[in-house]
C-alpha atoms as a PDB file:
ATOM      1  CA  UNK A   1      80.660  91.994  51.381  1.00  0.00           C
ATOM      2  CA  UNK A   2      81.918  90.897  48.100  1.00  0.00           C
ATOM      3  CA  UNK A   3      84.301  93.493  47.938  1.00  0.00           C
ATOM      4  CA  UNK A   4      85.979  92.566  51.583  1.00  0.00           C
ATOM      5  CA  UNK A   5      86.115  88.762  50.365  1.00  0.00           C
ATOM      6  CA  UNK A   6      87.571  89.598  47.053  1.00  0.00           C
ATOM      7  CA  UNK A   7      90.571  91.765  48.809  1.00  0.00           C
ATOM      8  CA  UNK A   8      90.892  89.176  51.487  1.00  0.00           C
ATOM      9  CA  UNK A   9      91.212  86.700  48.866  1.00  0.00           C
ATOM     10  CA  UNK A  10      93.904  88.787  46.798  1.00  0.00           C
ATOM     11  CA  UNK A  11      95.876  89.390  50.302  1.00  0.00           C
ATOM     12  CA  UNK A  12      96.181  86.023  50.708  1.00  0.00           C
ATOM     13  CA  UNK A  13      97.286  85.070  47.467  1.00  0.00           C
ATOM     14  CA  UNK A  14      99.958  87.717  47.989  1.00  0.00           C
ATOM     15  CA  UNK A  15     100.836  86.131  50.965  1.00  0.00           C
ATOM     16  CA  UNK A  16      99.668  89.128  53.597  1.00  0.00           C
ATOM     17  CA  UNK A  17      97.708  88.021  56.302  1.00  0.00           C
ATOM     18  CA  UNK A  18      94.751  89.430  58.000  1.00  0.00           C
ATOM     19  CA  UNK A  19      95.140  91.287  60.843  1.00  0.00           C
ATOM     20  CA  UNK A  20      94.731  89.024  63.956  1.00  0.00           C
ATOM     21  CA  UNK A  21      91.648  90.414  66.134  1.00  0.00           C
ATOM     22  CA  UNK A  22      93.709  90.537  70.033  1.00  0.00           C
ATOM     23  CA  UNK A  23      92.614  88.172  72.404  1.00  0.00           C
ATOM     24  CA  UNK A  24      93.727  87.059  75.937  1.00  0.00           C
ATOM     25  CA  UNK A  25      94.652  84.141  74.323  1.00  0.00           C
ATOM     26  CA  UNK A  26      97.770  86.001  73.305  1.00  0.00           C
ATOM     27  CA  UNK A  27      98.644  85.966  77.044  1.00  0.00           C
ATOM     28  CA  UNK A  28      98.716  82.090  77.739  1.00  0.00           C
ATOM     29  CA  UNK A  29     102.565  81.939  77.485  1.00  0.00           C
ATOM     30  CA  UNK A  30     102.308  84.226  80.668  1.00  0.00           C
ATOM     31  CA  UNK A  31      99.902  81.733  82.818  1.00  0.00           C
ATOM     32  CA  UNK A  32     101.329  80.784  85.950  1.00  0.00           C
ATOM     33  CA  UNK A  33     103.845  81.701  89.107  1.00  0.00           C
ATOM     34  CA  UNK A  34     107.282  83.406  87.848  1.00  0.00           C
ATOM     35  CA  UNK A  35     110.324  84.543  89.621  1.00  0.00           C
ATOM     36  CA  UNK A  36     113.401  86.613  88.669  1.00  0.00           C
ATOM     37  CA  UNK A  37     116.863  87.415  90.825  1.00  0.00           C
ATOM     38  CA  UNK A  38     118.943  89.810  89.917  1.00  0.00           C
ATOM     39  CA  UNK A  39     121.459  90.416  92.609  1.00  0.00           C
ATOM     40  CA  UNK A  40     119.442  89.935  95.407  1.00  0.00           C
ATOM     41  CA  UNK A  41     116.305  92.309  94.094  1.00  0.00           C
ATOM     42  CA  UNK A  42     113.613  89.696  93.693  1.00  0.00           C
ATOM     43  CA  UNK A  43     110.448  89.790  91.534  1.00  0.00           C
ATOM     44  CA  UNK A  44     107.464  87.706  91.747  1.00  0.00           C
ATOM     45  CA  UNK A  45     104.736  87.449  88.777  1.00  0.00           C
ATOM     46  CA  UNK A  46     101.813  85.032  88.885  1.00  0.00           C
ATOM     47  CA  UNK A  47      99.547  85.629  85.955  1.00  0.00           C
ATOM     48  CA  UNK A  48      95.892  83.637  85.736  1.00  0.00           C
ATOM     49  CA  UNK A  49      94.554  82.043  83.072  1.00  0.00           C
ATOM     50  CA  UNK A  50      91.617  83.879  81.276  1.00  0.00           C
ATOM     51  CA  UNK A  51      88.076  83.475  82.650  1.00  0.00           C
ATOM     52  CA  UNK A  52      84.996  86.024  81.894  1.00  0.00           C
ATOM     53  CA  UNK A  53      86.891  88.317  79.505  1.00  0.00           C
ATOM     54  CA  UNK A  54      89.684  88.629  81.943  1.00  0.00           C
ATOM     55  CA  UNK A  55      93.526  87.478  83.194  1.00  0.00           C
ATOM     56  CA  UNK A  56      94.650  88.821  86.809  1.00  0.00           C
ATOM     57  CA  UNK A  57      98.261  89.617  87.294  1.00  0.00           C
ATOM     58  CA  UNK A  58      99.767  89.482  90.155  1.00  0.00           C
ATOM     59  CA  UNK A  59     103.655  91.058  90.664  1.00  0.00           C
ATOM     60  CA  UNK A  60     105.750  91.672  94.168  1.00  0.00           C
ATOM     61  CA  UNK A  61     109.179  92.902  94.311  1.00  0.00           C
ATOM     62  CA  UNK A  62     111.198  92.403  97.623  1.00  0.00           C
ATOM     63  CA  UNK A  63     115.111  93.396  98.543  1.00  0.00           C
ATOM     64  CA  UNK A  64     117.131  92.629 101.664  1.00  0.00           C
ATOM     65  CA  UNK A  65     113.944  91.188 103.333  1.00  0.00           C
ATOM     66  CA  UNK A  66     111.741  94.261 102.402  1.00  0.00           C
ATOM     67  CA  UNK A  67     109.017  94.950 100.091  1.00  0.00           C
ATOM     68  CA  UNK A  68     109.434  97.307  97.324  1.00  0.00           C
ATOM     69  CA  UNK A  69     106.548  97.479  95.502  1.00  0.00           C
ATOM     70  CA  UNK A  70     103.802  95.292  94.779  1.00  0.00           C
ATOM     71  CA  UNK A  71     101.594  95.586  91.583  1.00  0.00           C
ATOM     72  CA  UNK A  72      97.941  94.135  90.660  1.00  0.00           C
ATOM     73  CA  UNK A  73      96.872  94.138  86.868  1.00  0.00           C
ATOM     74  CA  UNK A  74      93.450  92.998  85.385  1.00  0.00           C
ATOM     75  CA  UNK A  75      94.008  92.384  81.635  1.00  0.00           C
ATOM     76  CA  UNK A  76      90.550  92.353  80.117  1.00  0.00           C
ATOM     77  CA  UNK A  77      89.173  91.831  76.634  1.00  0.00           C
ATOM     78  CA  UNK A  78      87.455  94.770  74.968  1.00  0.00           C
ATOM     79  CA  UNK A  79      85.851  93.431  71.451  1.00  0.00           C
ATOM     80  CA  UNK A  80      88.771  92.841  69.401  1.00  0.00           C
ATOM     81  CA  UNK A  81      91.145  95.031  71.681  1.00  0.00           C
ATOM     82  CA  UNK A  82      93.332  94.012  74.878  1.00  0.00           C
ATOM     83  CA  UNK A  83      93.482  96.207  77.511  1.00  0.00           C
ATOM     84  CA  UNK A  84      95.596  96.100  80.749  1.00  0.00           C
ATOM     85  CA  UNK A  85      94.965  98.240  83.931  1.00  0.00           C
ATOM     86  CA  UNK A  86      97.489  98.099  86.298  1.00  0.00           C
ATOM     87  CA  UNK A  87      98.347 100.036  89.746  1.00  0.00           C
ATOM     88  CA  UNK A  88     101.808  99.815  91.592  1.00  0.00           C
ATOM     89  CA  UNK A  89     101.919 100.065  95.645  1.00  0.00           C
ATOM     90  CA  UNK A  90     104.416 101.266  98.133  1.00  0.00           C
ATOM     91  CA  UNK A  91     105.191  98.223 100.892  1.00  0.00           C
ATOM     92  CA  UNK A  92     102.896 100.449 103.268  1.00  0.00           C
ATOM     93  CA  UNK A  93      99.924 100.618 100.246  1.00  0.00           C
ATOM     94  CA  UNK A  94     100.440 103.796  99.456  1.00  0.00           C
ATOM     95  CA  UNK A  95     100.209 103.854  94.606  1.00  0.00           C
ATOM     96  CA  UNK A  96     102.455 105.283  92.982  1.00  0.00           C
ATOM     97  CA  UNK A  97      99.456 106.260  90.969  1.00  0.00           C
ATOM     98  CA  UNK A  98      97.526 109.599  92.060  1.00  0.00           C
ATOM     99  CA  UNK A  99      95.567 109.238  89.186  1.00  0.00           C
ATOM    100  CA  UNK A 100      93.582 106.592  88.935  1.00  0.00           C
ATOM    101  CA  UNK A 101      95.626 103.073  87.510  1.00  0.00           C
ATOM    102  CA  UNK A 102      97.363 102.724  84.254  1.00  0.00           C
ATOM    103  CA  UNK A 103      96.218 102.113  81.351  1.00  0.00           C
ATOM    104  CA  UNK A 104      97.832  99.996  78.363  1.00  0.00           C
ATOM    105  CA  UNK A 105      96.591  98.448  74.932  1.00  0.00           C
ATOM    106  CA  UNK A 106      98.012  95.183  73.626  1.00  0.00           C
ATOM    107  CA  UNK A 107      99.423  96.977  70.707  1.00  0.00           C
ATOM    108  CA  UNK A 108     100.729  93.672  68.851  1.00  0.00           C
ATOM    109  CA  UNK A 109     101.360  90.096  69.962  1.00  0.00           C
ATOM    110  CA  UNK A 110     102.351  86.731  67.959  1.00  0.00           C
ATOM    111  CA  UNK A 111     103.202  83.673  69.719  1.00  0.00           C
ATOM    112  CA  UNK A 112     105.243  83.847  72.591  1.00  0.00           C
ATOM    113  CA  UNK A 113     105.517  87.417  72.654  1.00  0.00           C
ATOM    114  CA  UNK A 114     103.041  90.550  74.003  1.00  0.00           C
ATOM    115  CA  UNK A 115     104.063  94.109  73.664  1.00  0.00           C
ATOM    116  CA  UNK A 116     101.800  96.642  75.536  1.00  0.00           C
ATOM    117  CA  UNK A 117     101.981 100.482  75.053  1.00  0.00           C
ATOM    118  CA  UNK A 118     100.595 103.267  77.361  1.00  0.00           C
ATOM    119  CA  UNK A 119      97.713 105.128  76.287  1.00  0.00           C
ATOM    120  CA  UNK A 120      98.505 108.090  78.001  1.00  0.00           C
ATOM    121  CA  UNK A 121     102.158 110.201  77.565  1.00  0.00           C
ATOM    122  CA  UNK A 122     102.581 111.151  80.071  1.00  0.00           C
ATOM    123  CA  UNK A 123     102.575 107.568  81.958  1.00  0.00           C
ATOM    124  CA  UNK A 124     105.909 106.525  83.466  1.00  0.00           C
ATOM    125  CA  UNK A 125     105.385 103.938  81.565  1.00  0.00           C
ATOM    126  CA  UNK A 126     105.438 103.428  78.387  1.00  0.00           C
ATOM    127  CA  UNK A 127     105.943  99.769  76.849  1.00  0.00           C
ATOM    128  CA  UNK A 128     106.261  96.530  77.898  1.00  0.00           C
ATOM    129  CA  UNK A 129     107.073  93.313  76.059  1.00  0.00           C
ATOM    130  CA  UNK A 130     106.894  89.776  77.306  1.00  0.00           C
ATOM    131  CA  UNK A 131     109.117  87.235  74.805  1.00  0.00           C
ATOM    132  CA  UNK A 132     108.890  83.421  75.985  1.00  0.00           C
ATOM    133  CA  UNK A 133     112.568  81.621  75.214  1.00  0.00           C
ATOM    134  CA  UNK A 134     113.158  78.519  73.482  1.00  0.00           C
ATOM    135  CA  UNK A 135     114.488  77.628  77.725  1.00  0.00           C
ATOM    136  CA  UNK A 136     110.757  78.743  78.617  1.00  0.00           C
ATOM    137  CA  UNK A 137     112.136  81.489  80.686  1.00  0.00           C
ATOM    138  CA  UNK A 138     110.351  84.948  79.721  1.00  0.00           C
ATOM    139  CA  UNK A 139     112.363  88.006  78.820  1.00  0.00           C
ATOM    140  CA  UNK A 140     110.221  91.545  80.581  1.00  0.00           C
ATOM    141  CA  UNK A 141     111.141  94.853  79.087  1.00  0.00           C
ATOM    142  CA  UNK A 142     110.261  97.850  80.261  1.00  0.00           C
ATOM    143  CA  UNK A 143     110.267 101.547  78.731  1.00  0.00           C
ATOM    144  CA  UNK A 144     109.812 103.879  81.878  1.00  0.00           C
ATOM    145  CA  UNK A 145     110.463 107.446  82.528  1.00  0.00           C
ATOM    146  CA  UNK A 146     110.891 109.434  85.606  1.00  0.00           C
ATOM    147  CA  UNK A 147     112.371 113.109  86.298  1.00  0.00           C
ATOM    148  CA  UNK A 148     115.665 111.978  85.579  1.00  0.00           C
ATOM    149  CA  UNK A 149     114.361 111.310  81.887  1.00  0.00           C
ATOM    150  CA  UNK A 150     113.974 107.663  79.812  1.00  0.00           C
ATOM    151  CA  UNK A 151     115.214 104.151  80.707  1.00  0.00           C
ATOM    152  CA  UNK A 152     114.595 100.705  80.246  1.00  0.00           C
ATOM    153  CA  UNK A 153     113.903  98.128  83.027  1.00  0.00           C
ATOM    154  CA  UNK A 154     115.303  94.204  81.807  1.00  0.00           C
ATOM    155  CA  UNK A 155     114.821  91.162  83.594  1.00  0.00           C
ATOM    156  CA  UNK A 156     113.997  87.407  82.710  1.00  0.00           C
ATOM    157  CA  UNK A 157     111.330  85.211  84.715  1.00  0.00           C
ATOM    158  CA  UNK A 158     111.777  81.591  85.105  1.00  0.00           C
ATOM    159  CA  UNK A 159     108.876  79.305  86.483  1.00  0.00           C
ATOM    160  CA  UNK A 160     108.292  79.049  89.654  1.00  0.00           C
ATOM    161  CA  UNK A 161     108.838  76.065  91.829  1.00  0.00           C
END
């Protein structure tokens, strides 16, 4: 115990911080209804707040009057780890997952900003990062992958309503 104080104490004084135990605190920026329109494909995110360990998001994506795909995530807490589990449906219900939902770790955040990676390869996908704007619109990037190879989905949510 002395040990971990006395190297916590010399961190400090070289100006390193601890590392910061993950918490769905990270994800308040997110709370709330969000909407994005990018020439005419329109996406819909409403995120909870956290309650029992866990945030529920919420995302639907519609196009000339049509569904095209709708996703549910539960973002839970996992002693000092954040862990997201997400599955993507077709407008008739069918997932896009056969295997069970996806899986990602919080793998940093800081305020404003939460960047999750896949634990699994061979997910299609592989990272996504929230950043909150000084405008308090919220810039999504995603790193996906399908049998055409790599690419990166952008868009930026503004509050709903």
């Amino acid at each position: 115990m002395k040990l971990a104080s006395a190297l916590l104490a010399f961190a400090i004084g070289l100006g390193v911080s601890p590392a910061h135990a993950q918490s769905l605190a990270d994800l308040a920026f997110l709370e709330g209804s969000w909407t994005s329109n990018r020439s005419g494909f329109v996406i819909e995110e409403n995120w909870t707040s956290a309650e029992a360990g866990v945030v529920i998001g919420m995302s639907r994506g519609t196009q000339d009057a049509a569904v095209r795909f709708l996703r549910f995530a539960v973002v839970e807490q996992k002693g000092d780890a954040v862990v997201m589990r997400f599955k993507r449906y077709h407008s008739d219900y069918r997932t896009w997952e056969t295997n069970g939902p996806s899986v990602m770790r919080l793998a940093s955040a800081e305020p404003g900003q939460a960047v999750f990676e896949a634990t699994d390869s061979s997910s299609d996908v592989q990272r996504i990062v929230y950043r909150a704007r000084a405008d308090g619109t919220i810039d999504v990037t995603a790193n996906r992958a399908d049998e055409k190879g790599p690419y990166l989905v952008e868009f930026s949510l503004s509050k709903a309503g």
